[in-house]
N, C-alpha and C. Protein backbone atom coordinates (compact mmCIF):
# COMPACT_ATOMS: atom_id res chain seq x y z
N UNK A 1 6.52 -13.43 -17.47
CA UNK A 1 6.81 -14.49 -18.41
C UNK A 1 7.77 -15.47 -17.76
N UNK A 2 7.37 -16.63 -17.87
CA UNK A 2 8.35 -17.84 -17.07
C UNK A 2 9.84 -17.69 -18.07
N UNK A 3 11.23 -18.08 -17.05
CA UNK A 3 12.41 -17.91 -17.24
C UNK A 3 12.77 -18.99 -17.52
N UNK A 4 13.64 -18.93 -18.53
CA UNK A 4 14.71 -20.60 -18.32
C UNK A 4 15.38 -21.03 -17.27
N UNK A 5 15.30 -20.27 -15.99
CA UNK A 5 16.22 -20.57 -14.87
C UNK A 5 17.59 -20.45 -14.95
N UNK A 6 18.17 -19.86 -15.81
CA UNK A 6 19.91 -19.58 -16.06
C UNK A 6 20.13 -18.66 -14.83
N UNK A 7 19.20 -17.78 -14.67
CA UNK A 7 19.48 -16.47 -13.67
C UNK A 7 19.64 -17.12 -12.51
N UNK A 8 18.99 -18.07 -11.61
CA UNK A 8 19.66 -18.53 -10.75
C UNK A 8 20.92 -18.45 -10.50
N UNK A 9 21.42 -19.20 -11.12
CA UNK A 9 22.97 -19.52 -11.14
C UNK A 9 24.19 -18.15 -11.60
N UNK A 10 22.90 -17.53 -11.84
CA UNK A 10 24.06 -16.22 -12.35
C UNK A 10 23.43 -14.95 -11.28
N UNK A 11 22.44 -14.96 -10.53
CA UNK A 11 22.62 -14.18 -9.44
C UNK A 11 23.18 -14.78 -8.15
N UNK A 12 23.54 -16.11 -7.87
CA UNK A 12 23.89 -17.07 -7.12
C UNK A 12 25.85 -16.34 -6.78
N UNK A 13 25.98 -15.99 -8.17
CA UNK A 13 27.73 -15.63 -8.19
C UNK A 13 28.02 -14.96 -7.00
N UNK A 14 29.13 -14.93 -6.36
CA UNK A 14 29.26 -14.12 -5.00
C UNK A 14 29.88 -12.37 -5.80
N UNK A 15 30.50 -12.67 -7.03
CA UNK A 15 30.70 -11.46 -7.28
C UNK A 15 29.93 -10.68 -7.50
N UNK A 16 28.60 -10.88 -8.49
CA UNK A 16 27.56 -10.28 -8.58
C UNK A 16 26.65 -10.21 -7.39
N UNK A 17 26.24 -11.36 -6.63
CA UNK A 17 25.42 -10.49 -5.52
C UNK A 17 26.62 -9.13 -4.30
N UNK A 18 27.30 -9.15 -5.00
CA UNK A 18 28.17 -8.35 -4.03
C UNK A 18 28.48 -7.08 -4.95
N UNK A 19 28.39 -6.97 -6.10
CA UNK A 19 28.12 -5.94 -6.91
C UNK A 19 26.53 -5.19 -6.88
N UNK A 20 25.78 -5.84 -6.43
CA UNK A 20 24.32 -5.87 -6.13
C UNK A 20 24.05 -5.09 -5.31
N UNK A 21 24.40 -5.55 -3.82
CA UNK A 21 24.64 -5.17 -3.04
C UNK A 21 25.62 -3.79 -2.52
N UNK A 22 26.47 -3.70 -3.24
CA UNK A 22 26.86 -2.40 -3.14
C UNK A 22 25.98 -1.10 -3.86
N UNK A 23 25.38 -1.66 -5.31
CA UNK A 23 24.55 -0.37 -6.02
C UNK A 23 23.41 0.00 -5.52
N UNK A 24 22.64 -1.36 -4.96
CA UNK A 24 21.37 -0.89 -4.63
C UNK A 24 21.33 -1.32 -2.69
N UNK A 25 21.99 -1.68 -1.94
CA UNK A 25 21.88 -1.66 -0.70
C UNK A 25 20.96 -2.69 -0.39
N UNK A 26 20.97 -3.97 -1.43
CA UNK A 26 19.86 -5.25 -0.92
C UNK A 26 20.84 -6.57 -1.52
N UNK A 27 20.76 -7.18 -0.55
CA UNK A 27 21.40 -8.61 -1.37
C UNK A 27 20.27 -9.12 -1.76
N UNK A 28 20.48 -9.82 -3.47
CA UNK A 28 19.27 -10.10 -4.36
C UNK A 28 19.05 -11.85 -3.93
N UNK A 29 17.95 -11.56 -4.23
CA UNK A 29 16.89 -13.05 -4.00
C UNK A 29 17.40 -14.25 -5.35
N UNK A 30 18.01 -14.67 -5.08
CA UNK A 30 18.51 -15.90 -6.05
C UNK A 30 17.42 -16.46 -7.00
N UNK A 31 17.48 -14.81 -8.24
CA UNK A 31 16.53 -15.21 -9.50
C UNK A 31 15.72 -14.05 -10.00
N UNK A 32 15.51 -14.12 -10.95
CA UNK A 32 15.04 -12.97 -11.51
C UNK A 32 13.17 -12.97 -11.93
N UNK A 33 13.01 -12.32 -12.07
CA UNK A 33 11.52 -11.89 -12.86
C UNK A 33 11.91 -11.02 -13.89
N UNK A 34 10.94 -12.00 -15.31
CA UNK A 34 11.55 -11.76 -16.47
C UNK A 34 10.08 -10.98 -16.66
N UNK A 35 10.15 -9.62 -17.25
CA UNK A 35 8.60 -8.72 -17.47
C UNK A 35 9.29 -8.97 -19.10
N UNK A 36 8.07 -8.75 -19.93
CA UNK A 36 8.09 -8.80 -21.60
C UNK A 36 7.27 -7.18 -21.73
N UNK A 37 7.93 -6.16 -22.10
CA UNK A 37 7.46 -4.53 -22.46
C UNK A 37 6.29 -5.22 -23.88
N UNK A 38 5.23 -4.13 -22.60
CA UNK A 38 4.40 -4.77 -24.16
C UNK A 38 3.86 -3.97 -25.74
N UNK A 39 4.42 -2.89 -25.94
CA UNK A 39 4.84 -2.17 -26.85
C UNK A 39 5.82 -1.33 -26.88
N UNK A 40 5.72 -1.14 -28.83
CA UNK A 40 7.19 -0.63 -29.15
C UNK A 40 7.47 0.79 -28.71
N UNK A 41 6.48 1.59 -27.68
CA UNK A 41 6.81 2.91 -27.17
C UNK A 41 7.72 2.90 -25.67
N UNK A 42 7.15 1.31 -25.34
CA UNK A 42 8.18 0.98 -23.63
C UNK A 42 9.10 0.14 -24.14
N UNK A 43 9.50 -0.23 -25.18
CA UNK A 43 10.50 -0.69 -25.83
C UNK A 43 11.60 0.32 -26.00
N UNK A 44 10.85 1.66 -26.71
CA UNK A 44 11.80 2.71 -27.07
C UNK A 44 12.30 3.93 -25.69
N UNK A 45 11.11 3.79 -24.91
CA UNK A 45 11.67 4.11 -23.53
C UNK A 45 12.74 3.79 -23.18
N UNK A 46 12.54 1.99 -22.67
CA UNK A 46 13.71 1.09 -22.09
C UNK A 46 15.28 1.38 -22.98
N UNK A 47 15.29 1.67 -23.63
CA UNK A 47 16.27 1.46 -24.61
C UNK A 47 16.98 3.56 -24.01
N UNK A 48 16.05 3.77 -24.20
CA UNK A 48 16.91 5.38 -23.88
C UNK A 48 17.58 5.18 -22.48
N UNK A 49 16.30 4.77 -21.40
CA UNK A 49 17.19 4.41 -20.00
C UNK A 49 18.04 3.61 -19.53
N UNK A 50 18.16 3.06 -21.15
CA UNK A 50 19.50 1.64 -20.57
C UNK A 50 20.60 2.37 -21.17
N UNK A 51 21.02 3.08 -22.02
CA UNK A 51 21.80 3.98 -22.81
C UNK A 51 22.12 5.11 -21.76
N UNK A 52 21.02 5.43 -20.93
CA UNK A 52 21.76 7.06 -20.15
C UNK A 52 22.07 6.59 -19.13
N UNK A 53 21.64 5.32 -18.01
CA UNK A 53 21.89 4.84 -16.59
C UNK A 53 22.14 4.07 -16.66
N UNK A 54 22.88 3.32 -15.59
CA UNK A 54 23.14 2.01 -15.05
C UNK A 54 24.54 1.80 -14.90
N UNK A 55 25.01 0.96 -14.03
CA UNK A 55 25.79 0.43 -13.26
C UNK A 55 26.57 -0.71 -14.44
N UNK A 56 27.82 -0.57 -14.23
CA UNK A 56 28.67 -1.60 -14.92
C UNK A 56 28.97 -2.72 -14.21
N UNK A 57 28.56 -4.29 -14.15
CA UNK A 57 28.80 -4.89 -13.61
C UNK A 57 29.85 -5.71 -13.61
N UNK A 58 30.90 -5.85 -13.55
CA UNK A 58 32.73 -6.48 -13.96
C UNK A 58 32.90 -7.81 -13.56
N UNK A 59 32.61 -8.84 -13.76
CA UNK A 59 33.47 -9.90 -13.47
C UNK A 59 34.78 -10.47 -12.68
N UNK A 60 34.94 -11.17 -11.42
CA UNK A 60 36.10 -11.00 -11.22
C UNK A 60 36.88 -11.75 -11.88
N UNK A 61 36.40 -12.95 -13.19
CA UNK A 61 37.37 -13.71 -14.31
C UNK A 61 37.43 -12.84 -15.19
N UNK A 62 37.71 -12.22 -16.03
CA UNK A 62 37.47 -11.62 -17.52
C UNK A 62 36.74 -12.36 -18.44
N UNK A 63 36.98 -13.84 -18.38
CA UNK A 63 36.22 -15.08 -19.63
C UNK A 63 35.08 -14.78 -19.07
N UNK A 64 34.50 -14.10 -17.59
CA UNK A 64 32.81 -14.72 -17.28
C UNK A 64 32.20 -13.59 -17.76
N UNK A 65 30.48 -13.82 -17.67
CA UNK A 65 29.59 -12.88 -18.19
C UNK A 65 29.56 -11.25 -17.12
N UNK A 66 29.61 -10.32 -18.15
CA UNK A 66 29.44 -9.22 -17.00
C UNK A 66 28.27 -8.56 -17.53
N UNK A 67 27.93 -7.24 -17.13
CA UNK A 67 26.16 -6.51 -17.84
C UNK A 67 26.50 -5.21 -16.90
N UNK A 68 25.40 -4.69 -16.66
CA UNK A 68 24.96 -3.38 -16.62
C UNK A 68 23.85 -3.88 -15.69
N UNK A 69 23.08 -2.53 -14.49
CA UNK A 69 22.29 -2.81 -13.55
C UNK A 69 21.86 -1.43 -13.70
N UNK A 70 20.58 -1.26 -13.86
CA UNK A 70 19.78 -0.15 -13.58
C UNK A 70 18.91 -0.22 -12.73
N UNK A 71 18.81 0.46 -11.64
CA UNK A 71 18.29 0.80 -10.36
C UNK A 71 16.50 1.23 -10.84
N UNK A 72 15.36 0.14 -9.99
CA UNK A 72 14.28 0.77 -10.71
C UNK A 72 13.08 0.52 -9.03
N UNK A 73 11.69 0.65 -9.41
CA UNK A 73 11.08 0.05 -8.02
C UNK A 73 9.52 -0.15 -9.13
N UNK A 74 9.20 -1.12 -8.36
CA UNK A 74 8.37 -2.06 -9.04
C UNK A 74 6.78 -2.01 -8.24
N UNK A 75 5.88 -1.73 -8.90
CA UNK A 75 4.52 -1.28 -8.12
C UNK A 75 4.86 -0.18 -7.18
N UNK A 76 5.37 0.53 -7.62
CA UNK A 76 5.83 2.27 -6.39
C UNK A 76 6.35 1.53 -5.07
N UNK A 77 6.79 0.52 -4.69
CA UNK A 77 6.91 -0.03 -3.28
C UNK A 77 8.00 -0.77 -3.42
N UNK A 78 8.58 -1.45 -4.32
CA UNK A 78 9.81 -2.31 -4.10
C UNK A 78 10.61 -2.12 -4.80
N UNK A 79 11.78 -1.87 -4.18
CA UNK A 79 13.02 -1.42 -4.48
C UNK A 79 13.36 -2.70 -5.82
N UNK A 80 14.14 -3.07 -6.71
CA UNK A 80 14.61 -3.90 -7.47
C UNK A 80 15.84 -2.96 -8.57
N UNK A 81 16.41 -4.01 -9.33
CA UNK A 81 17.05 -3.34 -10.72
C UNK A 81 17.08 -4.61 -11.66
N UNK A 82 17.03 -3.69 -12.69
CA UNK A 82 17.33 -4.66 -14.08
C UNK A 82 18.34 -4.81 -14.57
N UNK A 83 18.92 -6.48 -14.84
CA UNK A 83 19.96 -6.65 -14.76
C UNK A 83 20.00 -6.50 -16.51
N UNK A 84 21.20 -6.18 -17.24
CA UNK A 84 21.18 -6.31 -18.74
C UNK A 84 22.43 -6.75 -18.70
N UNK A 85 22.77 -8.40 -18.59
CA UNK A 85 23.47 -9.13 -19.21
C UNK A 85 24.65 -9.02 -20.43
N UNK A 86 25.75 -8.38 -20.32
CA UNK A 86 26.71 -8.29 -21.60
C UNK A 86 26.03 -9.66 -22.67
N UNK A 87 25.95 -10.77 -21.94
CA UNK A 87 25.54 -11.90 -22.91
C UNK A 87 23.99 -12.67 -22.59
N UNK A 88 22.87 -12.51 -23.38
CA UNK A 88 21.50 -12.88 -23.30
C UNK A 88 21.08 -13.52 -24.19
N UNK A 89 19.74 -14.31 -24.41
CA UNK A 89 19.03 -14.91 -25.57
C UNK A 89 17.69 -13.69 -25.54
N UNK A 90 17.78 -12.88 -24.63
CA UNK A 90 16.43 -12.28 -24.55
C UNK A 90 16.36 -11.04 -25.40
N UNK A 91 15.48 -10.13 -26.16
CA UNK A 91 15.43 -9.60 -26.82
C UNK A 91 15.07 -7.83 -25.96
N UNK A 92 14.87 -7.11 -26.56
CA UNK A 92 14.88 -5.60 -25.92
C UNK A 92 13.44 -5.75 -25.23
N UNK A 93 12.60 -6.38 -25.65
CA UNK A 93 11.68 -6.19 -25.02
C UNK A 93 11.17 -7.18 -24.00
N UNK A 94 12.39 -7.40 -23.12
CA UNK A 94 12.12 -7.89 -22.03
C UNK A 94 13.04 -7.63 -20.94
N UNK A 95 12.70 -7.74 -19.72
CA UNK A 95 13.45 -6.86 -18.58
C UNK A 95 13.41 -8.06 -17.70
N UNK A 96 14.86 -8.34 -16.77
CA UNK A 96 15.05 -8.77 -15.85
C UNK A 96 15.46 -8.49 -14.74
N UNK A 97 13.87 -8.57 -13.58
CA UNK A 97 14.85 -7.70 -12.24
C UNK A 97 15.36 -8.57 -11.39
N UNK A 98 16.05 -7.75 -10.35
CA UNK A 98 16.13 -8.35 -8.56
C UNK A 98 16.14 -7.90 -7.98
N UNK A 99 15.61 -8.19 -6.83
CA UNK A 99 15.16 -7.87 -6.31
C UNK A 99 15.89 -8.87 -4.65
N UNK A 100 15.33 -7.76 -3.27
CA UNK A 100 15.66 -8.34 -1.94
C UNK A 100 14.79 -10.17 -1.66
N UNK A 101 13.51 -9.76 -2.42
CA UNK A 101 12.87 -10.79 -2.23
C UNK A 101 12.23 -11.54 -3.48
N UNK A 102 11.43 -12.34 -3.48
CA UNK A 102 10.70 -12.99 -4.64
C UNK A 102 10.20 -12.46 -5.43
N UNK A 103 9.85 -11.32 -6.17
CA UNK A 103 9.21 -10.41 -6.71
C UNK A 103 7.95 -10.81 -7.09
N UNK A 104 7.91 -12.72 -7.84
CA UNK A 104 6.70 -13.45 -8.49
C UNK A 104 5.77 -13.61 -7.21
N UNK A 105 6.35 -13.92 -5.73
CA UNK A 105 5.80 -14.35 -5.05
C UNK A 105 4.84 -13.56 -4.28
N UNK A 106 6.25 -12.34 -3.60
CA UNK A 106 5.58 -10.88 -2.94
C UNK A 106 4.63 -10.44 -3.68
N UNK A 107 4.11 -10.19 -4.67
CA UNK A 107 3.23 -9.56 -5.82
C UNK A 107 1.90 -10.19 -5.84
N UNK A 108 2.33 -11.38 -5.77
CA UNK A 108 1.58 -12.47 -6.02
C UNK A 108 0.90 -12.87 -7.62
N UNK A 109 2.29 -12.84 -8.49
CA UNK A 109 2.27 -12.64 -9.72
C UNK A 109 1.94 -13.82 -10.60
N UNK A 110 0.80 -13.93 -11.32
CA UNK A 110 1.05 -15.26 -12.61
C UNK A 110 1.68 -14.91 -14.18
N UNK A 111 1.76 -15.53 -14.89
CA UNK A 111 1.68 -14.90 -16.39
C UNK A 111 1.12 -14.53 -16.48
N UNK A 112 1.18 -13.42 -17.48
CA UNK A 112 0.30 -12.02 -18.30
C UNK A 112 -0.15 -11.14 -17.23
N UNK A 113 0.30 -11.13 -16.23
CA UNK A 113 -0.12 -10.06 -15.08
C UNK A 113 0.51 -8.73 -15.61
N UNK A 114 0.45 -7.91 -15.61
CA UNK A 114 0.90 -6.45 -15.92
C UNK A 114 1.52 -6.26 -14.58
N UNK A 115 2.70 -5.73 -14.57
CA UNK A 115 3.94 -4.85 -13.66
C UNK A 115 4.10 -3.47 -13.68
N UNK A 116 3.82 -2.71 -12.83
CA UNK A 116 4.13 -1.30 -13.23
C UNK A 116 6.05 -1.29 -12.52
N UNK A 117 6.69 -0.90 -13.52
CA UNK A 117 8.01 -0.50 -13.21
C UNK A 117 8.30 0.89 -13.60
N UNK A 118 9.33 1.53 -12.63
CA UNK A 118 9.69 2.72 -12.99
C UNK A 118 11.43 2.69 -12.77
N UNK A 119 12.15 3.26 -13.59
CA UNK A 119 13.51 3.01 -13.32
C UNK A 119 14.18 4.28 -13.34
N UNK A 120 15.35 4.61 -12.96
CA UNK A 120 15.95 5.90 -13.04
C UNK A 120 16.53 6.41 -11.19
């Protein structure tokens, strides 16, 4: 699903790609791929694995946005994580990764393409 482009600028942060970089061992590709879960059973999945895992991501201002990072790999082959934003417009049933590289591009992804992700 196409992004508003906010994630740019918020994986761009040197604190977060350096928080990135320490959890998962890849400095992330400046931007995310936004997947939309397409029922309420990978809805209720996502929601247990965001509750038992993931990474606290801290801010080095206190006023800026911080989230949570869960470590996942995307088509059994690429490493990525989903970032969950302390502050979003996006709803549970949508996931934002990053990844080392383009994820839309490497894939060779359009809208409504189906993603297999696995996280944990």
């Amino acid at each position: 699903m196409p992004g508003s482009g906010e994630a740019r600028q918020f994986v761009a942060l040197e604190w977060f790609r350096a928080a990135v970089c320490r959890a998962t061992g890849f400095d992330p590709y400046p931007g995310t791929l936004n997947l939309r879960l397409m029922n309420d059973d990978a809805v209720r999945r996502w929601r247990m694995t965001r509750e038992l895992r993931g990474l606290r991501l801290t801010p080095a201002a206190p006023e800026a946005c911080g989230g949570r990072l869960v470590r996942c790999v995307v088509e059994d082959r690429l490493e990525a994580a989903v970032v969950i934003p302390d502050v979003t417009r996006y709803g549970d049933d949508v996931l934002e990764l990053v990844a080392a590289v383009h994820l839309r591009a490497c894939l060779g992804l359009t809208d409504g393409d189906q993603v297999a992700v696995t996280c944990g």
